[in-house]
PDB file of N, CA and C in Angstrom:
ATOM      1  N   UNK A   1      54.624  34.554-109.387  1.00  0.00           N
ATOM      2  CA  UNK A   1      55.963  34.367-109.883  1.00  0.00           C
ATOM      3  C   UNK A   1      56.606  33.187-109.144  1.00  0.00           C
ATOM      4  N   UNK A   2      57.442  32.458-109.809  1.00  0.00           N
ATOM      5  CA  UNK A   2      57.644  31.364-109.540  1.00  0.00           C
ATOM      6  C   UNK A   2      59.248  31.739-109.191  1.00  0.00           C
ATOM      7  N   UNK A   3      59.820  31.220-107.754  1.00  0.00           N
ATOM      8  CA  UNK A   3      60.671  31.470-107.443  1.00  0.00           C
ATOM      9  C   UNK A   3      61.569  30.013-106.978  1.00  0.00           C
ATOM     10  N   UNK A   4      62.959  29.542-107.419  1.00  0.00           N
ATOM     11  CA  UNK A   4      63.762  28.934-107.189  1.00  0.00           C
ATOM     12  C   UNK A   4      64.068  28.943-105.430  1.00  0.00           C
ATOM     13  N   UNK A   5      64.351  27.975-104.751  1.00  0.00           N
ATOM     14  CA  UNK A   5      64.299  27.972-103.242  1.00  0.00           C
ATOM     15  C   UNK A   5      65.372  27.048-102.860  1.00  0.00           C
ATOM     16  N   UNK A   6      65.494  25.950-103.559  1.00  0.00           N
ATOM     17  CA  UNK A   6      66.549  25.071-103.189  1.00  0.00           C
ATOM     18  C   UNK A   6      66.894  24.292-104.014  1.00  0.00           C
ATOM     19  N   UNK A   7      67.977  23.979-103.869  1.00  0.00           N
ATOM     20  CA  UNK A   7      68.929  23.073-104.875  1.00  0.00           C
ATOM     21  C   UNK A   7      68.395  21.499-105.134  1.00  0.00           C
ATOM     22  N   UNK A   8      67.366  21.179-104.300  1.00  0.00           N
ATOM     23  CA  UNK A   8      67.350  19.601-104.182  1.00  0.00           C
ATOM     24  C   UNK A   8      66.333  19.409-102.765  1.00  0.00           C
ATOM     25  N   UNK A   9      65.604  18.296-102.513  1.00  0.00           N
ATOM     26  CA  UNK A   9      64.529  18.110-102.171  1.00  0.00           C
ATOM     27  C   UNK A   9      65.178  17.856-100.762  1.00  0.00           C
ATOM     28  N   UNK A  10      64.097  18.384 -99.464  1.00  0.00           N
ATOM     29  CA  UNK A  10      64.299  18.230 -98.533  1.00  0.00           C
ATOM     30  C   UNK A  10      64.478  16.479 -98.094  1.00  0.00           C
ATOM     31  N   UNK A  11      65.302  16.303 -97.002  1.00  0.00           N
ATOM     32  CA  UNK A  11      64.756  14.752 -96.671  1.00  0.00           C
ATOM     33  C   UNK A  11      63.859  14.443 -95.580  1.00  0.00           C
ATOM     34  N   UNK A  12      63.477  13.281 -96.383  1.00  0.00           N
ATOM     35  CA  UNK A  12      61.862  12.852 -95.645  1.00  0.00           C
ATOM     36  C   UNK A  12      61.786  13.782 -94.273  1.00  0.00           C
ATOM     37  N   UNK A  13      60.779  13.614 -94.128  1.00  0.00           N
ATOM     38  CA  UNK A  13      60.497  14.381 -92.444  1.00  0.00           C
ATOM     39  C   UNK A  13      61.060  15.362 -92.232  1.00  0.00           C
ATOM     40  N   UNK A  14      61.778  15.901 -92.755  1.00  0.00           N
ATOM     41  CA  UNK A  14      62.684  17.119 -91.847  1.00  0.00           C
ATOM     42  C   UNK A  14      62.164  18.154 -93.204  1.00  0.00           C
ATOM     43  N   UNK A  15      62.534  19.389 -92.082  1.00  0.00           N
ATOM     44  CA  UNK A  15      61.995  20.430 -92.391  1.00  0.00           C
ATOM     45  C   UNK A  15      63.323  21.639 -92.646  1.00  0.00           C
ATOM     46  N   UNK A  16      63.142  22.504 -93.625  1.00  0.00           N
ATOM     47  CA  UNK A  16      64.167  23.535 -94.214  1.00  0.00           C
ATOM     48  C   UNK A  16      63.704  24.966 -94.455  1.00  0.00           C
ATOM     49  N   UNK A  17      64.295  25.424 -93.347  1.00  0.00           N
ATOM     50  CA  UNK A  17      63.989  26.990 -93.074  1.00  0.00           C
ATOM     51  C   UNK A  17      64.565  28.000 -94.565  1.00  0.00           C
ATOM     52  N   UNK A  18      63.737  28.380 -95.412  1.00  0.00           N
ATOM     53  CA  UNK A  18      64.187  29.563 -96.245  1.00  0.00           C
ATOM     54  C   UNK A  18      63.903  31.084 -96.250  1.00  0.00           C
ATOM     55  N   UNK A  19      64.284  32.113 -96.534  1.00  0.00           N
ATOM     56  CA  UNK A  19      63.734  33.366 -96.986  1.00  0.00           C
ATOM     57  C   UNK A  19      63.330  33.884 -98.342  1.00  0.00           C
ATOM     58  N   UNK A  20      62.444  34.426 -98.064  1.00  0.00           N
ATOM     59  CA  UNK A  20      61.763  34.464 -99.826  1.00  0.00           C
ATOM     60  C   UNK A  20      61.242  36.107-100.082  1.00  0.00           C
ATOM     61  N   UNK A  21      61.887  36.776-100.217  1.00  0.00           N
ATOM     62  CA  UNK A  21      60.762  38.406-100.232  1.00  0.00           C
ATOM     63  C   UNK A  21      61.123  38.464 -98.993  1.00  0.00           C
ATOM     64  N   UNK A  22      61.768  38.768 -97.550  1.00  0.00           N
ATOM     65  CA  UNK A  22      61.272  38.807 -96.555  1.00  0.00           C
ATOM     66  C   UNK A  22      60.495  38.060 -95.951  1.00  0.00           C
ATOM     67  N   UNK A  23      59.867  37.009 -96.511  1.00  0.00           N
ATOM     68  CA  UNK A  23      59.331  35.908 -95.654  1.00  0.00           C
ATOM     69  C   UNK A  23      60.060  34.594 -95.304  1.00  0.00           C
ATOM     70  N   UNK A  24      59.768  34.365 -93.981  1.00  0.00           N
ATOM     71  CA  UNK A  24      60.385  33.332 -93.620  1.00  0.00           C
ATOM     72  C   UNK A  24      59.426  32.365 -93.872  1.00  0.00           C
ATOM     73  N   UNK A  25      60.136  31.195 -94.421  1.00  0.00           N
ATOM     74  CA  UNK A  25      59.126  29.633 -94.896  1.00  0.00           C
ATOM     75  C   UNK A  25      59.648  28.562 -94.385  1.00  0.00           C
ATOM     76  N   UNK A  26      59.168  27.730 -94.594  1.00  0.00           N
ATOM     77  CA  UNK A  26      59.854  26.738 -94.535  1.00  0.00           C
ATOM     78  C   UNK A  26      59.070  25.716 -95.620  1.00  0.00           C
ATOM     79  N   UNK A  27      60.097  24.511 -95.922  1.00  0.00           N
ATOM     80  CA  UNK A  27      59.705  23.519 -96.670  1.00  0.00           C
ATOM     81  C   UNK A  27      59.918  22.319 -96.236  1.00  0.00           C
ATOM     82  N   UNK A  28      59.014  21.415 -96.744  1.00  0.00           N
ATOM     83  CA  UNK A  28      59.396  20.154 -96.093  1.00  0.00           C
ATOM     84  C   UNK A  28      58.723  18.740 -97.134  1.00  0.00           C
ATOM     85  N   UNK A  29      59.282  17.880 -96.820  1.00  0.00           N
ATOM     86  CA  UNK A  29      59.115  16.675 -97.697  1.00  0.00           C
ATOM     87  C   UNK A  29      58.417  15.713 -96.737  1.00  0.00           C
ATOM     88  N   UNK A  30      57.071  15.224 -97.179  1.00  0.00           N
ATOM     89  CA  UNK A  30      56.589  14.519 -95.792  1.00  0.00           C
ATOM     90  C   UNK A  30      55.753  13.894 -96.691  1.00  0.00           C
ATOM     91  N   UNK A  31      55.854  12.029 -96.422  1.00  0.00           N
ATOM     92  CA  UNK A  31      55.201  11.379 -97.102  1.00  0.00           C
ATOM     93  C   UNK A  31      54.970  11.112 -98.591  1.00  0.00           C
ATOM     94  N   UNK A  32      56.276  11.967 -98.921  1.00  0.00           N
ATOM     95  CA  UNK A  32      56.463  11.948-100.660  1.00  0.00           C
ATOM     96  C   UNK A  32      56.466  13.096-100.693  1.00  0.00           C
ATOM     97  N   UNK A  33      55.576  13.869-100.509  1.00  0.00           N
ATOM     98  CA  UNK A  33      54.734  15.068-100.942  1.00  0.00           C
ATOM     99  C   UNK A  33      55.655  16.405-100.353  1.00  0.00           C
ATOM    100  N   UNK A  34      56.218  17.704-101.320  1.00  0.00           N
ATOM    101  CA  UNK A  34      56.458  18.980-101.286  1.00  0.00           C
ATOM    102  C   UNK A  34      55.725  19.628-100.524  1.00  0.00           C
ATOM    103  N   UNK A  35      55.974  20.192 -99.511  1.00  0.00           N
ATOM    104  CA  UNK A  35      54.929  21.330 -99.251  1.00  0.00           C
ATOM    105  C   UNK A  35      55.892  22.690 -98.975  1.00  0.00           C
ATOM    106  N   UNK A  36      55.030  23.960 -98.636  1.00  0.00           N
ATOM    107  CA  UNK A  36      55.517  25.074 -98.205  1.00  0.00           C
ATOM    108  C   UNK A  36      54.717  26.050 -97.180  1.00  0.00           C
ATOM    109  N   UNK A  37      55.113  26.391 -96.335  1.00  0.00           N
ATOM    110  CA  UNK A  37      54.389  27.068 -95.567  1.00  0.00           C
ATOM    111  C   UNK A  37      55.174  28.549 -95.067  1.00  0.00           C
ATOM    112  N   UNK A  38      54.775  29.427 -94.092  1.00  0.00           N
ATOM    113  CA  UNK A  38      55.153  30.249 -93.758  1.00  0.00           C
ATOM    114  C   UNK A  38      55.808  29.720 -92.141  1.00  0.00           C
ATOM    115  N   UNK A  39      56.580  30.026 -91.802  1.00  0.00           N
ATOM    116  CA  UNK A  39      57.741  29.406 -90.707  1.00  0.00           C
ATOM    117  C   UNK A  39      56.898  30.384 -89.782  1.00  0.00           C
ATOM    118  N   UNK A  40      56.100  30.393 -89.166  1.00  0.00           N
ATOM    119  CA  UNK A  40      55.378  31.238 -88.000  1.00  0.00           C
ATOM    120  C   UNK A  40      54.263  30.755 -87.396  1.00  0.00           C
ATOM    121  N   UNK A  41      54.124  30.814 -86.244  1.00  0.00           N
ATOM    122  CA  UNK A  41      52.675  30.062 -85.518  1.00  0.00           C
ATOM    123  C   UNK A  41      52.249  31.247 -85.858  1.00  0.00           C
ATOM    124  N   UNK A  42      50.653  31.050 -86.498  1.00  0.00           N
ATOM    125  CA  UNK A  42      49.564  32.697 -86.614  1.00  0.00           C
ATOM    126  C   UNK A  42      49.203  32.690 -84.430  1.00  0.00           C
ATOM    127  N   UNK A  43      49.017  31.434 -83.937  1.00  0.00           N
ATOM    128  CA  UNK A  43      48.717  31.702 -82.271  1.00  0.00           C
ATOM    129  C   UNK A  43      49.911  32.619 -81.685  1.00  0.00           C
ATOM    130  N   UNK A  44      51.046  32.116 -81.804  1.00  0.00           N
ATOM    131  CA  UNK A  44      52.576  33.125 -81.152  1.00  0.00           C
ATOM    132  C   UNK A  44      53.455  33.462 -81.682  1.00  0.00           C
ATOM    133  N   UNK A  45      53.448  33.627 -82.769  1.00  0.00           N
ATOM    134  CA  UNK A  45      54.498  33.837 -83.612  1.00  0.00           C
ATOM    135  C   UNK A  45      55.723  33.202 -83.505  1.00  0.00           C
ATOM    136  N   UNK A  46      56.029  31.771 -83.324  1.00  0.00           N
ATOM    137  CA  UNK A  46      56.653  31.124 -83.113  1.00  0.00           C
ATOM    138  C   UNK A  46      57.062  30.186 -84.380  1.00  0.00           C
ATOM    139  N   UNK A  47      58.563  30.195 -84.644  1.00  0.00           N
ATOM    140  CA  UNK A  47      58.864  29.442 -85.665  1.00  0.00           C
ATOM    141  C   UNK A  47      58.164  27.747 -85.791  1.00  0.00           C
ATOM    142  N   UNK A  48      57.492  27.298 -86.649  1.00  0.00           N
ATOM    143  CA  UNK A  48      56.820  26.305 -86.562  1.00  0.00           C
ATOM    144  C   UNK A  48      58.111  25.052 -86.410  1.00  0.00           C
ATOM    145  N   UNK A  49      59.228  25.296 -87.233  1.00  0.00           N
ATOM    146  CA  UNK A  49      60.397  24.342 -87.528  1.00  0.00           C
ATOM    147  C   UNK A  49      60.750  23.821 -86.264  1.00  0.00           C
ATOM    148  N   UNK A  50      60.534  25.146 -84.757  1.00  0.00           N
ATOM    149  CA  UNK A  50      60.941  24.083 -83.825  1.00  0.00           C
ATOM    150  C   UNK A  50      60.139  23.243 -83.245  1.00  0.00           C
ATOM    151  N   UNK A  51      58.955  22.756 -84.275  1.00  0.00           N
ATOM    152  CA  UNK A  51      58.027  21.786 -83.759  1.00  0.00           C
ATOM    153  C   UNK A  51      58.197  20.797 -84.458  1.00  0.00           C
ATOM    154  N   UNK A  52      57.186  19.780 -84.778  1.00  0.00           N
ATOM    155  CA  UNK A  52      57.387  18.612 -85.408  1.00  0.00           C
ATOM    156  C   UNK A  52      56.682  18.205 -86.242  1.00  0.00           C
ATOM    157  N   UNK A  53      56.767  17.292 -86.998  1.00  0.00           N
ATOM    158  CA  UNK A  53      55.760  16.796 -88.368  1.00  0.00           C
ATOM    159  C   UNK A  53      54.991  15.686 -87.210  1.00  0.00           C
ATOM    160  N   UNK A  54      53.253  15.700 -87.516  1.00  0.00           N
ATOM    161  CA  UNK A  54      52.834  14.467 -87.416  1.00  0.00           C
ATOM    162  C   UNK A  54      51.438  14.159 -88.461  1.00  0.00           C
ATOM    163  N   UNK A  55      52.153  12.834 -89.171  1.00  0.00           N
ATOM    164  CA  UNK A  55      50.949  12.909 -90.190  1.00  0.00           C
ATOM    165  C   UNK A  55      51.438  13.917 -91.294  1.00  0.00           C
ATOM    166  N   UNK A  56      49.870  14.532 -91.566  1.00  0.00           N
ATOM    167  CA  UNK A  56      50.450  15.548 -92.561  1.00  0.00           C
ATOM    168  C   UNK A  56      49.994  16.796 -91.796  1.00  0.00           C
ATOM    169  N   UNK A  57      50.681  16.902 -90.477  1.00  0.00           N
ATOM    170  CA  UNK A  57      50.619  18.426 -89.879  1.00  0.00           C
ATOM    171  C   UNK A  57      51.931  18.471 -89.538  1.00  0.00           C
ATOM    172  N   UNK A  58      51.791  20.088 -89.341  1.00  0.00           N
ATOM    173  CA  UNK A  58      53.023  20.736 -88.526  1.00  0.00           C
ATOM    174  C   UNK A  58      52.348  20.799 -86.982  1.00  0.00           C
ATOM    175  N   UNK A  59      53.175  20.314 -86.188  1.00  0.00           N
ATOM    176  CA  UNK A  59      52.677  20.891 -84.922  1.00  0.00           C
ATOM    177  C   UNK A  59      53.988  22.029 -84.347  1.00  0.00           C
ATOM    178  N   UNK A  60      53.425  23.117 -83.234  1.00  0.00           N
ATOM    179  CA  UNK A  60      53.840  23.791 -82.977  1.00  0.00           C
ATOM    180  C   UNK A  60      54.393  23.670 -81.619  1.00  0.00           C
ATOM    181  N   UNK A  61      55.639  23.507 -81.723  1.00  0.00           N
ATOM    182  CA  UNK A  61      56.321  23.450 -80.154  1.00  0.00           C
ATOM    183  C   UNK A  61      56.115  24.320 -78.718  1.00  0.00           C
ATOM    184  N   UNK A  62      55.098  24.951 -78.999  1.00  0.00           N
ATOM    185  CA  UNK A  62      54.617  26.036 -77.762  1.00  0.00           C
ATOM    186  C   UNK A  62      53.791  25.430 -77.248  1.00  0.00           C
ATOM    187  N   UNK A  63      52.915  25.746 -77.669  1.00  0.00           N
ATOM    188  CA  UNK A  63      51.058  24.829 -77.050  1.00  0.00           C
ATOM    189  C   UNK A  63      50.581  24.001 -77.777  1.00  0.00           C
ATOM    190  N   UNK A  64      51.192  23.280 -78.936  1.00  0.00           N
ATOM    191  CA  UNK A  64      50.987  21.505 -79.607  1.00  0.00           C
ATOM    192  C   UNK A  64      50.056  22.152 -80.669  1.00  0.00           C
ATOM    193  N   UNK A  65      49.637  23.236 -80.700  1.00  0.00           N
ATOM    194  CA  UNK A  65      48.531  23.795 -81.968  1.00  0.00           C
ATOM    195  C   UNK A  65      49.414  23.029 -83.085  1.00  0.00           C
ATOM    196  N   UNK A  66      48.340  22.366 -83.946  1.00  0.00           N
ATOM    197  CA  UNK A  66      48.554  21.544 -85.498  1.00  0.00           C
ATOM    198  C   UNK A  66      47.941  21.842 -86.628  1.00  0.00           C
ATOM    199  N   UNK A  67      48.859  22.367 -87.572  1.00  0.00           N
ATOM    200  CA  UNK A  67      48.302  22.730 -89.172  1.00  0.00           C
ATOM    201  C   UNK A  67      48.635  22.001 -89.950  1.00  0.00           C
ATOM    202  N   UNK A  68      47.636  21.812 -90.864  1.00  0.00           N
ATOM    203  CA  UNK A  68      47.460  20.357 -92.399  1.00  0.00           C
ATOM    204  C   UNK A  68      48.690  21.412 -93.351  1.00  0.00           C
ATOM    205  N   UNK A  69      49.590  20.423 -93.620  1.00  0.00           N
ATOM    206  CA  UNK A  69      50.583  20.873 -94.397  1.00  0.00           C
ATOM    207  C   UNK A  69      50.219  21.728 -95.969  1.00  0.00           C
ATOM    208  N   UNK A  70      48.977  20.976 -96.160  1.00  0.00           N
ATOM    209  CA  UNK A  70      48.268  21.236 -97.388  1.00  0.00           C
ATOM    210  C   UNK A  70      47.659  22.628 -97.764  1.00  0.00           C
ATOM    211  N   UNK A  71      46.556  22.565 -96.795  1.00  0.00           N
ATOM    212  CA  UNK A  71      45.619  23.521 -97.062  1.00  0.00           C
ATOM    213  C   UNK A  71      46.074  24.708 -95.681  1.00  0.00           C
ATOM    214  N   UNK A  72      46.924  24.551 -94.961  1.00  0.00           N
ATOM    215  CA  UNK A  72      47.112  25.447 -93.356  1.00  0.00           C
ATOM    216  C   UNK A  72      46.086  25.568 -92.342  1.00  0.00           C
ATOM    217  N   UNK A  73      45.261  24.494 -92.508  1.00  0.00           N
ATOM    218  CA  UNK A  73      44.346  24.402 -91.696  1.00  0.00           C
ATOM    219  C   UNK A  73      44.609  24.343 -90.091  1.00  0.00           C
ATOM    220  N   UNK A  74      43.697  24.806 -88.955  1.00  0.00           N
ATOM    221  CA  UNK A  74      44.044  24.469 -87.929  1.00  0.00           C
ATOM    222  C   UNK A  74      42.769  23.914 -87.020  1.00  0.00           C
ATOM    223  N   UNK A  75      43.286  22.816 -86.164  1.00  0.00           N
ATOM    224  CA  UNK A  75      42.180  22.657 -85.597  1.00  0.00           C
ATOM    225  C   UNK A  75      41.737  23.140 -84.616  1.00  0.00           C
ATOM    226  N   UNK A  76      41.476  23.876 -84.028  1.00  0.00           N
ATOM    227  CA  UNK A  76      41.490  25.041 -83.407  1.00  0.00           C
ATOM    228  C   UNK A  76      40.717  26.215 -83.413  1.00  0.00           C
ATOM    229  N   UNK A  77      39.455  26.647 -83.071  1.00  0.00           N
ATOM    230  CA  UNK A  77      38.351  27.465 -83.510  1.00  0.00           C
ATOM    231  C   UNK A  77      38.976  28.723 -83.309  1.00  0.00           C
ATOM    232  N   UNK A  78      39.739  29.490 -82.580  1.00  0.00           N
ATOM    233  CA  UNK A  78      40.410  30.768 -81.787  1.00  0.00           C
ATOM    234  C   UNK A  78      41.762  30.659 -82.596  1.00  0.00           C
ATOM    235  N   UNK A  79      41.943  29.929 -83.043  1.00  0.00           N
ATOM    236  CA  UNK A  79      43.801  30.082 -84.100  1.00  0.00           C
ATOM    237  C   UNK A  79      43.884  30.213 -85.359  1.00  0.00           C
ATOM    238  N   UNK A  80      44.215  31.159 -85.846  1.00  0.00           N
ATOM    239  CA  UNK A  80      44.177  31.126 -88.035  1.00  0.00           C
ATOM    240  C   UNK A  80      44.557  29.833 -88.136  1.00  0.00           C
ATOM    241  N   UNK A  81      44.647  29.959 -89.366  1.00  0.00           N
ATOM    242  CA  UNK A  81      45.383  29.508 -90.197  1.00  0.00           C
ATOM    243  C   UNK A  81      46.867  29.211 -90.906  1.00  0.00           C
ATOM    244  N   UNK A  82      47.733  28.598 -90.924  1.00  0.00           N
ATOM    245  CA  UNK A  82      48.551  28.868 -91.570  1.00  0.00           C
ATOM    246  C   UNK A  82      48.668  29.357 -92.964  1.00  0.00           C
ATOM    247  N   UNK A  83      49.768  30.222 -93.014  1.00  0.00           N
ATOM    248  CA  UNK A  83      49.213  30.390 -94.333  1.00  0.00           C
ATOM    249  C   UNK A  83      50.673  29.217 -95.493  1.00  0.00           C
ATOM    250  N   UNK A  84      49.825  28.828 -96.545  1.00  0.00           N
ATOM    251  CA  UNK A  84      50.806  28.155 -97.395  1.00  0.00           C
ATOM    252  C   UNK A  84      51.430  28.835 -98.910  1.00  0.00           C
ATOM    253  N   UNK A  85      51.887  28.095 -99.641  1.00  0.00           N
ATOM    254  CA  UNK A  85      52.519  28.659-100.841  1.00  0.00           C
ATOM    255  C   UNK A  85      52.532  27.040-101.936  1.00  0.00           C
ATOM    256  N   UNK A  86      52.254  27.580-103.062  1.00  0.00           N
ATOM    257  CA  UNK A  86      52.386  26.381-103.998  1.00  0.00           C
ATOM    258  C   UNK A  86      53.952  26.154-104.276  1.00  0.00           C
ATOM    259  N   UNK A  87      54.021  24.816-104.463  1.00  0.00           N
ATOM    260  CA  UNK A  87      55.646  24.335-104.164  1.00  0.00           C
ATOM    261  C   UNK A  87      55.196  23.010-106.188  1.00  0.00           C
ATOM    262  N   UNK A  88      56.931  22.949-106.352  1.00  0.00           N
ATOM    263  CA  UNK A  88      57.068  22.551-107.347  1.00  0.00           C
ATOM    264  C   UNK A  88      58.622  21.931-107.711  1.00  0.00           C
ATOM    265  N   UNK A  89      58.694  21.082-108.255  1.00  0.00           N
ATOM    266  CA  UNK A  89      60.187  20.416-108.243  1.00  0.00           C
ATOM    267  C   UNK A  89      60.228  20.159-109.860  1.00  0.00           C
ATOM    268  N   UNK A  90      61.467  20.556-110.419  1.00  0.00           N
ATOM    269  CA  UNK A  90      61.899  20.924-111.626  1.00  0.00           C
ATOM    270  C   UNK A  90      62.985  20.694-112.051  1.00  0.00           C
ATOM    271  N   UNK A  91      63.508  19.544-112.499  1.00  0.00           N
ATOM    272  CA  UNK A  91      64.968  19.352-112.467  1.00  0.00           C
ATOM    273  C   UNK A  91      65.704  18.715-111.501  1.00  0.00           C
ATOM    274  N   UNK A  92      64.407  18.208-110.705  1.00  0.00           N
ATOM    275  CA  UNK A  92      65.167  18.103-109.095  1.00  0.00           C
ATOM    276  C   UNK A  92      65.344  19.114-108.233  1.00  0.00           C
ATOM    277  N   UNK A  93      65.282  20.403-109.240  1.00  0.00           N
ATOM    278  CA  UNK A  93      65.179  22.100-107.994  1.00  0.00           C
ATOM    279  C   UNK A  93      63.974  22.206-107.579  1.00  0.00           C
ATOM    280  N   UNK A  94      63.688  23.089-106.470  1.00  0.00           N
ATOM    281  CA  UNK A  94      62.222  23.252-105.766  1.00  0.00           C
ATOM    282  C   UNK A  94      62.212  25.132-105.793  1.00  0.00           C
ATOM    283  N   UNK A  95      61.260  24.681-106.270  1.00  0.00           N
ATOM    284  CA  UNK A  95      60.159  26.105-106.592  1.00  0.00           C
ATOM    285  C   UNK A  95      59.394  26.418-105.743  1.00  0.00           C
ATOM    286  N   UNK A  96      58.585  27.325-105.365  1.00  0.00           N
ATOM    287  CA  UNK A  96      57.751  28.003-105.135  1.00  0.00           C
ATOM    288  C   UNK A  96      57.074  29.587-105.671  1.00  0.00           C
ATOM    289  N   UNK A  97      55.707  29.378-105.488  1.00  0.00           N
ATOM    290  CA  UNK A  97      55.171  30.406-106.322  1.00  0.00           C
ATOM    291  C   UNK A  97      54.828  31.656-105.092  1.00  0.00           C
ATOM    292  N   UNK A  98      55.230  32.781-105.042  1.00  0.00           N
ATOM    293  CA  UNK A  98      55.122  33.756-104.453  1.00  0.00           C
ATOM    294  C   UNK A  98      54.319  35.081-105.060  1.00  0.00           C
TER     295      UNK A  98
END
């Protein structure tokens, strides 16, 4: 199900904390490109937002752990994954599929 999230597209680089179902996400506009993820380090449960974009990762402001905005990859053999969500812009509104 495709769920409405925001009025209008994040700006470049910066990142926008939402709730969706009880999940905390976040979204972000990086390099053109929509993405969506879940606002949580899977290593500490730490909001990813207070870390930083580099490239097309999130890094995590605790111990620098970095996930591909895309796929939630981590590089990291001992750390999940992030997990992501398909994102979509419609009117200029941003979607996501939950």
């Amino acid at each position: 199900m495709w769920v409405k999230v925001l009025e209008s597209a994040p700006k470049e680089g910066t990142m926008v904390e939402i709730t969706v179902k009880d999940r905390d996400l976040f979204v972000t506009m990086n390099e053109g490109r929509l993405y969506c993820a879940e606002n949580r380090c899977p290593h500490e449960d730490i909001k990813l937002t207070l870390g930083c974009l580099k490239g097309n990762r999130v890094k995590c402001s605790l111990h620098g752990y970095s996930f591909d905005l895309e796929t939630g990859d981590s590089l990291e053999e001992d750390v999940d994954n992030m997990l992501t969500y398909p994102i979509r812009e419609e009117n200029n509104e941003i979607y996501i599929e939950v």
